[in-house]
Structure formats: structure tokens, C-alpha cells
C-alpha atoms as a PDB file:
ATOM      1  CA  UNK A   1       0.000   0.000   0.000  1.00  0.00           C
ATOM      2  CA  UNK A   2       0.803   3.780  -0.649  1.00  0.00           C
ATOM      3  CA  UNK A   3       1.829   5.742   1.935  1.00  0.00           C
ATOM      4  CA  UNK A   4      -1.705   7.626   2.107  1.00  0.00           C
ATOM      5  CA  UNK A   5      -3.195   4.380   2.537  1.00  0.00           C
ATOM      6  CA  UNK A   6      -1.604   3.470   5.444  1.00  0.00           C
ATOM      7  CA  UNK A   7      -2.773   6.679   6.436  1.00  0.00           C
ATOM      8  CA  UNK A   8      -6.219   5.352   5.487  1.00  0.00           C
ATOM      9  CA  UNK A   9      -6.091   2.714   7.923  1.00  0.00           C
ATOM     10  CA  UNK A  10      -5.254   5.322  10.515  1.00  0.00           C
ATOM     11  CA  UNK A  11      -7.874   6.776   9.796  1.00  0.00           C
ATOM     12  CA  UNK A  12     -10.431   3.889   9.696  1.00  0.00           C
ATOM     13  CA  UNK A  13      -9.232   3.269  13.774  1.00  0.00           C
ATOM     14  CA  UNK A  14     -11.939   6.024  14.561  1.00  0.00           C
ATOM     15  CA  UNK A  15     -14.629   3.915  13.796  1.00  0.00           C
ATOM     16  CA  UNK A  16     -14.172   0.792  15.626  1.00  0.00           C
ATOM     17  CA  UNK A  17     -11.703  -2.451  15.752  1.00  0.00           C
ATOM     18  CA  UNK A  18     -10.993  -3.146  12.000  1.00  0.00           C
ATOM     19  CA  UNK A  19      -9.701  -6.621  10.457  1.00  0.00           C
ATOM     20  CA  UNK A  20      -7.840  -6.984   7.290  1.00  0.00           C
ATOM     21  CA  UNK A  21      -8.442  -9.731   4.857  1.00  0.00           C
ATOM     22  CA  UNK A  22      -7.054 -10.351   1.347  1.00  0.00           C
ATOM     23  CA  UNK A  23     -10.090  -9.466  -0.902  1.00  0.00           C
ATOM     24  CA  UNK A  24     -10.791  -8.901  -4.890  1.00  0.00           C
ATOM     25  CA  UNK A  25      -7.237  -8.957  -5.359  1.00  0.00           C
ATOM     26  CA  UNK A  26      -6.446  -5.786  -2.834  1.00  0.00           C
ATOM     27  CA  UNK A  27      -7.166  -6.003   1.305  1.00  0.00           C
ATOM     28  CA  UNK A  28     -10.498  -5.556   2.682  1.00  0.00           C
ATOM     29  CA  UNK A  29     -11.299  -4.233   6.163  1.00  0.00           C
ATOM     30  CA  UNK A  30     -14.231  -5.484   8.552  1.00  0.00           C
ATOM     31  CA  UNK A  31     -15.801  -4.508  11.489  1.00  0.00           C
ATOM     32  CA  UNK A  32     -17.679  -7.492  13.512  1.00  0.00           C
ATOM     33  CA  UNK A  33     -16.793 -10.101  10.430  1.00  0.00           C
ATOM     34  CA  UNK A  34     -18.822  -7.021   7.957  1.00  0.00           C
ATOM     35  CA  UNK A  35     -16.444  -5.768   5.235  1.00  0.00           C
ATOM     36  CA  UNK A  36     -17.380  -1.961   4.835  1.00  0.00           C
ATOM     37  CA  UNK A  37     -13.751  -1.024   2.364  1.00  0.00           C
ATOM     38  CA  UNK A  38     -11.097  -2.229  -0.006  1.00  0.00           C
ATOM     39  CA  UNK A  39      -7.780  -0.641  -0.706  1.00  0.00           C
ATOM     40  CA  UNK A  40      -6.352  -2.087  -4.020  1.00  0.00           C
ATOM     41  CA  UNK A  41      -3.384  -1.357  -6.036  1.00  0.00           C
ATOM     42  CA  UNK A  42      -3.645   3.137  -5.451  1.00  0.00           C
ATOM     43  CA  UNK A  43      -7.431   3.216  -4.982  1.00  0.00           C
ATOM     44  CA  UNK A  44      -9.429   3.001  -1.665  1.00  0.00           C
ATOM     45  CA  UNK A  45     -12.902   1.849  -1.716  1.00  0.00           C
ATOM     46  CA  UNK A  46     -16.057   2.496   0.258  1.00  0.00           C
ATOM     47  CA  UNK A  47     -19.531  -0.090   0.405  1.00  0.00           C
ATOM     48  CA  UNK A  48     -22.587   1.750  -0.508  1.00  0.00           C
ATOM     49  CA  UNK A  49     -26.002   0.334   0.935  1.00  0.00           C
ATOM     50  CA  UNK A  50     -29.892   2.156   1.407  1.00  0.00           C
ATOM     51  CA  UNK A  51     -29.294   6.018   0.809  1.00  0.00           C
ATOM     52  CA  UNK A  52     -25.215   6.248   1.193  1.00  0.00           C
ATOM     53  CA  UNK A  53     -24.730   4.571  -2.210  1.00  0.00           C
ATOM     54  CA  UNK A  54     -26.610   7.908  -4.106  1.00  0.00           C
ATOM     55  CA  UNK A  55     -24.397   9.848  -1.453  1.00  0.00           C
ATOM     56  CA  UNK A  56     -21.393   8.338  -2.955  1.00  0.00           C
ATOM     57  CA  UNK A  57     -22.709   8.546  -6.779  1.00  0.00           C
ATOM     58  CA  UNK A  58     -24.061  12.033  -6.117  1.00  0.00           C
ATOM     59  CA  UNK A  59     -19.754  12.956  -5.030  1.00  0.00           C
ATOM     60  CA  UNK A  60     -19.008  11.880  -8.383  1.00  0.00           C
ATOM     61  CA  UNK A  61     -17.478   8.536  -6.926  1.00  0.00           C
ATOM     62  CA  UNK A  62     -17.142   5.372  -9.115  1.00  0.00           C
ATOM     63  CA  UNK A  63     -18.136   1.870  -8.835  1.00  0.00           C
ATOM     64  CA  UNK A  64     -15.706  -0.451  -8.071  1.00  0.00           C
ATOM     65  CA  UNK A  65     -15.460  -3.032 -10.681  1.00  0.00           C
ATOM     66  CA  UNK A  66     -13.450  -6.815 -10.264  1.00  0.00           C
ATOM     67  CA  UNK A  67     -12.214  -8.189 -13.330  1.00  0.00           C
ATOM     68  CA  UNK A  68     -11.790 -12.005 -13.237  1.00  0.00           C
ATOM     69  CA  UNK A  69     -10.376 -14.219 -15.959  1.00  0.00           C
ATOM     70  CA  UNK A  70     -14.055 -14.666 -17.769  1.00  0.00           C
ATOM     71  CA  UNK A  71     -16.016 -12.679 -16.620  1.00  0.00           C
ATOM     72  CA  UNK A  72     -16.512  -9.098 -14.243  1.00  0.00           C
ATOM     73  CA  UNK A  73     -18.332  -8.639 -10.857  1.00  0.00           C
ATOM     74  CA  UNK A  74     -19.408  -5.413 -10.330  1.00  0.00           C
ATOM     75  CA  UNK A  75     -20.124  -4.903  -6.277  1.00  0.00           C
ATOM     76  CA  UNK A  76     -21.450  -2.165  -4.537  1.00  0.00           C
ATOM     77  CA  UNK A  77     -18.159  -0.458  -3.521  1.00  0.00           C
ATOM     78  CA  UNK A  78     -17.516   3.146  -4.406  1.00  0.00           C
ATOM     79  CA  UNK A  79     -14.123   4.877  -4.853  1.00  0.00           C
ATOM     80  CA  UNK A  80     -13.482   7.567  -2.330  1.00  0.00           C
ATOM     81  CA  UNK A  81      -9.618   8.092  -2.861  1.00  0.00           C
ATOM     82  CA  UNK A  82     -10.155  11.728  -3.968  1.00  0.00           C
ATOM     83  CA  UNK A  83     -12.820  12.192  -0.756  1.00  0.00           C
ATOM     84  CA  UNK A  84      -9.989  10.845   1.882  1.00  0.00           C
ATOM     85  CA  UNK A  85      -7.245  12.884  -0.082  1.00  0.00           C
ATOM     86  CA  UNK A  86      -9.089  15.906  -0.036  1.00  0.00           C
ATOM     87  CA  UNK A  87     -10.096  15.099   3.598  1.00  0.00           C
ATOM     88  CA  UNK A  88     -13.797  15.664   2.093  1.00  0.00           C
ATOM     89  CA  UNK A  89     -16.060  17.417   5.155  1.00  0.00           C
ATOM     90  CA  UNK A  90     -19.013  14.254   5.069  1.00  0.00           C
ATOM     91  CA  UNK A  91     -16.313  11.193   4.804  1.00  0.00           C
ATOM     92  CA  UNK A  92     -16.345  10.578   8.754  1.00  0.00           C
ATOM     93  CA  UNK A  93     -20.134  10.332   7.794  1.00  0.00           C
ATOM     94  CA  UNK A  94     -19.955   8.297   5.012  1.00  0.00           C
ATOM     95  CA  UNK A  95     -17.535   5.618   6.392  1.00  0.00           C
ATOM     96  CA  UNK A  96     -19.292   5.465   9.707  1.00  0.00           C
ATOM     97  CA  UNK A  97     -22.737   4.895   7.826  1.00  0.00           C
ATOM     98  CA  UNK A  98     -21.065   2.343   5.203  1.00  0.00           C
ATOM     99  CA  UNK A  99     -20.146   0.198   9.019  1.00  0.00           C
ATOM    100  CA  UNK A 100     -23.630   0.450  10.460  1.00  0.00           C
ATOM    101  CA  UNK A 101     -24.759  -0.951   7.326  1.00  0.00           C
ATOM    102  CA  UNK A 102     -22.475  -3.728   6.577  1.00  0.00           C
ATOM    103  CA  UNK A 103     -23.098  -4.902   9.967  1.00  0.00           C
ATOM    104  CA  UNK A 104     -26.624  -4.303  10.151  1.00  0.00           C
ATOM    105  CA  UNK A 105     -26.697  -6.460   6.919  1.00  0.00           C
ATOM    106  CA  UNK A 106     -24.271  -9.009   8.193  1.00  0.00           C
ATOM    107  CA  UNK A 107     -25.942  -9.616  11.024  1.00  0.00           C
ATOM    108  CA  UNK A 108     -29.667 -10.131   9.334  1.00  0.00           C
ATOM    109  CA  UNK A 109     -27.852 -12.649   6.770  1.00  0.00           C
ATOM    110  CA  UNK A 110     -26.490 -14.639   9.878  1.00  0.00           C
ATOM    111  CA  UNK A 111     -29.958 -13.983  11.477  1.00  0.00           C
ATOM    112  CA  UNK A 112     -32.753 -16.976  11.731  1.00  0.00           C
ATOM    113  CA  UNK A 113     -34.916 -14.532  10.237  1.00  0.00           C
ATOM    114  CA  UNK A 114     -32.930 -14.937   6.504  1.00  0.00           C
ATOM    115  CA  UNK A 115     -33.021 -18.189   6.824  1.00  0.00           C
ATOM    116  CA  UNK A 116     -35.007 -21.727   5.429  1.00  0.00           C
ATOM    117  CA  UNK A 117     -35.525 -24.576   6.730  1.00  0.00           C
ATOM    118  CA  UNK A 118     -33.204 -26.033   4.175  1.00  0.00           C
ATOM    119  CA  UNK A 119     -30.611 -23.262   5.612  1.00  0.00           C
ATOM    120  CA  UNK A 120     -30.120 -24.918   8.601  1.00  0.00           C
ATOM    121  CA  UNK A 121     -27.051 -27.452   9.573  1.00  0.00           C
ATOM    122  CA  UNK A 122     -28.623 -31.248   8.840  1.00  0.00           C
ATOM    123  CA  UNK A 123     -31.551 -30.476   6.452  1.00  0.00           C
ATOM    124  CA  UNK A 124     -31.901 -29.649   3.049  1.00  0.00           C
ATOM    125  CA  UNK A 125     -34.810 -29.294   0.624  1.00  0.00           C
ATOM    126  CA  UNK A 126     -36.151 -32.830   1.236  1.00  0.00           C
ATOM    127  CA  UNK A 127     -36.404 -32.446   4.843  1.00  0.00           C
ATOM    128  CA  UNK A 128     -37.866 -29.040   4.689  1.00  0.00           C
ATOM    129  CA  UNK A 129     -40.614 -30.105   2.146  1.00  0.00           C
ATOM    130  CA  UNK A 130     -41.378 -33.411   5.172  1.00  0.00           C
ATOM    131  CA  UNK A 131     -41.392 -30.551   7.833  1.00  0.00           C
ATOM    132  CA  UNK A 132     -43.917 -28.530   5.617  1.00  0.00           C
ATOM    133  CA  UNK A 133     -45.826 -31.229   5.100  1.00  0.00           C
ATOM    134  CA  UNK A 134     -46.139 -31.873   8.888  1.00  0.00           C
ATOM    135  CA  UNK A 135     -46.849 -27.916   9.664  1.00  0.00           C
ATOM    136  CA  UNK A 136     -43.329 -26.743  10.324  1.00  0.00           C
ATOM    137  CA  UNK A 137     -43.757 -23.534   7.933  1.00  0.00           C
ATOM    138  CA  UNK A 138     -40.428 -21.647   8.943  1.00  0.00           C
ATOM    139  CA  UNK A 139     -37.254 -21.467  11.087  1.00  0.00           C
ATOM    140  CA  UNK A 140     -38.840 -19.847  13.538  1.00  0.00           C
ATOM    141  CA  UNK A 141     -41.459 -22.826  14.358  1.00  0.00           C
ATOM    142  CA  UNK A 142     -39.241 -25.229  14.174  1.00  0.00           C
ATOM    143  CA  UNK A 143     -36.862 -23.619  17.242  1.00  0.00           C
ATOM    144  CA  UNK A 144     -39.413 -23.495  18.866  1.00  0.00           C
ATOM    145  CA  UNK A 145     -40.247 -27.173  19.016  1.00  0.00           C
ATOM    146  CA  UNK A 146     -38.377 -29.932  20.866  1.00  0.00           C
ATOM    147  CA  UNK A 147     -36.333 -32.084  17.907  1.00  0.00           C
ATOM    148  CA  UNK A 148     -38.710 -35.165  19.435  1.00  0.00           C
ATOM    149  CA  UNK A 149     -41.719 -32.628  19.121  1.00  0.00           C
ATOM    150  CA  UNK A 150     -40.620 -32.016  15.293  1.00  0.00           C
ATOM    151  CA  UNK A 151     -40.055 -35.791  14.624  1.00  0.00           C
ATOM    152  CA  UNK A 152     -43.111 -37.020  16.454  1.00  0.00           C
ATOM    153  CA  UNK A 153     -44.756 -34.457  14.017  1.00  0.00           C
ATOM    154  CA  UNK A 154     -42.921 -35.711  10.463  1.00  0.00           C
ATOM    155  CA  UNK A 155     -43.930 -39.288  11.679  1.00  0.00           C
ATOM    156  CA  UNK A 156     -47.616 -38.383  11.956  1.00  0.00           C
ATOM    157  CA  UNK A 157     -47.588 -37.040   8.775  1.00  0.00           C
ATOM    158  CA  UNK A 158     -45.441 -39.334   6.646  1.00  0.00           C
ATOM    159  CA  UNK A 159     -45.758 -42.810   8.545  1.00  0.00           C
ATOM    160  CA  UNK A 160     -43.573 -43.933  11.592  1.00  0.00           C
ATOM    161  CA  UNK A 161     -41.070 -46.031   9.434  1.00  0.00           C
ATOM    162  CA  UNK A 162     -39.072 -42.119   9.343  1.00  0.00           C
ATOM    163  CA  UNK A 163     -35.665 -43.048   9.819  1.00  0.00           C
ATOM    164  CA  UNK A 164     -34.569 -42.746  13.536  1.00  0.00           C
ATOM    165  CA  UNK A 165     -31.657 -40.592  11.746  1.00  0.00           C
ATOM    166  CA  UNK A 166     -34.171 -37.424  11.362  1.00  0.00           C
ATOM    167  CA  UNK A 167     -34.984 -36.778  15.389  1.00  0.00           C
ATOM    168  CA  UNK A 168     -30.456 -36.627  15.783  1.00  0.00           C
ATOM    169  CA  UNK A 169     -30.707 -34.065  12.215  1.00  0.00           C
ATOM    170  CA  UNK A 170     -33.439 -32.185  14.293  1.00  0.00           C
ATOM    171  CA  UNK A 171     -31.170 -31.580  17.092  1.00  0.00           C
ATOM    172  CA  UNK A 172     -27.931 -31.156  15.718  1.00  0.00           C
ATOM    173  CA  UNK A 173     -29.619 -28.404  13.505  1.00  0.00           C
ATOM    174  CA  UNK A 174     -31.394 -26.845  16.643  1.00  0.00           C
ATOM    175  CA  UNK A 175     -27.525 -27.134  17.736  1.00  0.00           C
ATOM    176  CA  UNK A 176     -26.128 -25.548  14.987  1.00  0.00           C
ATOM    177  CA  UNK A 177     -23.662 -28.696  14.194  1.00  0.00           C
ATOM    178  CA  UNK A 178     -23.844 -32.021  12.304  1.00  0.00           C
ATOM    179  CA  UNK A 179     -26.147 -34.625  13.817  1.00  0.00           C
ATOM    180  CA  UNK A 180     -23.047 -37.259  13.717  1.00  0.00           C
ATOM    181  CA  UNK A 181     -21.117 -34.865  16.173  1.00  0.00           C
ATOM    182  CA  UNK A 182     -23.646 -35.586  18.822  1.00  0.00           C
ATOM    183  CA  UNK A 183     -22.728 -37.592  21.449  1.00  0.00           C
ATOM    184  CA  UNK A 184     -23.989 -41.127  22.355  1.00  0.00           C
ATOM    185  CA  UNK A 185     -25.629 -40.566  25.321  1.00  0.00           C
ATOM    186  CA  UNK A 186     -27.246 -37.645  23.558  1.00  0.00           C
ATOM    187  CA  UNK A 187     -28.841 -39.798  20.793  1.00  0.00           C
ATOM    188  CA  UNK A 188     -29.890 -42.233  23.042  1.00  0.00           C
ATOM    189  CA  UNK A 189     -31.937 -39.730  25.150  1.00  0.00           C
ATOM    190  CA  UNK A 190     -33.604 -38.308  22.050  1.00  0.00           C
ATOM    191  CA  UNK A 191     -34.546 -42.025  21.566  1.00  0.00           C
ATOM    192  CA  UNK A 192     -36.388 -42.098  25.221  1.00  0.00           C
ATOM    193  CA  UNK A 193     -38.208 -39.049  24.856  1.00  0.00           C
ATOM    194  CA  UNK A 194     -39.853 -39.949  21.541  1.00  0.00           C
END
């Protein structure tokens, strides 16, 4: 990086704890696992999102665009050297708006509430089409059922030769790991309840 970048991530110490990561061929910073900006080769780089991104067109400030070997991603990342250089009056604004939102978005993407059945660790589109079938609509019912409550549910609805498999699925995805991780004596109390 260019002296002023270093500089840059001076600067970007203001708004919170940043990470670096390699990203689109330059390094991209992150606040709370959210990447907000990109410094590659001379050019720093600002994420638009909701009203910041006409901000950032209405300063005259380009989209970032990553060229890959067949083909080009265009992302919503807006270049801002000329703002930092010019120590532009709004940039504290923009950059600390560009983190709200890539958190804010992070965290409803890693949120139950973005998620499908077929999301979850265990299941895919199979399962979630037996759970709809047996009244489990969305994510949120099916946390809020025991794994034996969801099982004893898929049973009644698609016959009770369901392999046994399903109720350890249930729980290791209510778990958030895979259902061969759980323990033993784990699976065997699952058994007892149902």
C-alpha cells in the first residue's frame, strides 16, 4: 500500500476495531466479520447500501469493478480516494454509515430470520418439504419445538417407518452442528423421549 493508505487505515481506527483480509485482489477491512472497504493497487474503496450509495454517486465517486479471468463482478463499492485525499467534510459520515450498514446487513444474513428450513445445519430441501408437510412452515417454528416434538410431528404425517436418523438431524440443527457430532448418550436420550 501507498503511503496515504496506510494513512487510510489510521484513519479507519476512529470507527471501531478493523480486520484486514485479502479481498478482490487488494485487502479488505471489517468490522464485527462485515467488510465496509477495499484498498487495491492506489485506490481506496467504500460499500454503498440504502441512501449512502446515491451519497457516494451524487460525489461523483465510481463503482468499483473486479475483473476475473471470464467474466466481471461489479459490487457495490464506491471509490473515495479523492474524498480521503481531499479530507472531504461528510467522509467521517460516510464511512461510519457504510459500518452500520455492513453490519446491520451481516448480522440479518447470519440472522434466523434470513433463513429456510433447508438453511439450517442437517436439512436440506427434502427435509424441509417433510417438515412442511407436517406444519413446520419456517425457522422460527421449528426452534421453537423440541427435535422429538418435530419428529413425532414428520412421523404423523409421513408414517412412523421415518428413519430414527431425522430426530439426531433435528437436534444437531437446533444445535447448529452435524447430527453425527452428537454424542452417544445424547442420541440415546432423544430415543427415550420420543
Amino acid at each position: 500500500m501507498l503511503e496515504v493508505k496506510s494513512g487510510f487505515v489510521e484513519y479507519l481506527s476512529q470507527f471501531g476495531e478493523t480486520e484486514k483480509r485479502s479481498m478482490f485482489g487488494g485487502t479488505g477491512f471489517f468490522v464485527s466479520g462485515a467488510m465496509f472497504a477495499l484498498v487495491k493497487e492506489d485506490r481506496i474503496y467504500l460499500r454503498g447500501g440504502n441512501d449512502l450509495t446515491q451519497n457516494l454517486i451524487d460525489k461523483e465517486c465510481k463503482k468499483f469493478v473486479h475483473v476475473k479471468k471470464s467474466s466481471t463482478a461489479i459490487v457495490n463499492y464506491y471509490d473515495i480516494t479523492d474524498l480521503y485525499e481531499k479530507e472531504d467534510q461528510g467522509l467521517d459520515v460516510m464511512v461510519k454509515k457504510s459500518v452500520e450498514n455492513s453490519v446491520a446487513e451481516k448480522e440479518y444474513r447470519d440472522s434466523k430470520l434470513n433463513k429456510r428450513l433447508r438453511d439450517l445445519p442437517n436439512l436440506r430441501l427434502t427435509i424441509e418439504r417433510m417438515l412442511k408437510k407436517a406444519g413446520v412452515e419456517d425457522v422460527d417454528t421449528f426452534f421453537s419445538m423440541s427435535p422429538e416434538e418435530l419428529f413425532r410431528k414428520v412421523q404423523q404425517a409421513h408414517g412412523y417407518d421415518v428413519d430414527v436418523k431425522l430426530l439426531w438431524m433435528f437436534a444437531g440443527a437446533q444445535n447448529g452442528t452435524h447430527w453425527t457430532l452428537l454424542s452417544e448418550e445424547t442420541k440415546q436420550q432423544l430415543l427415550r423421549a420420543i
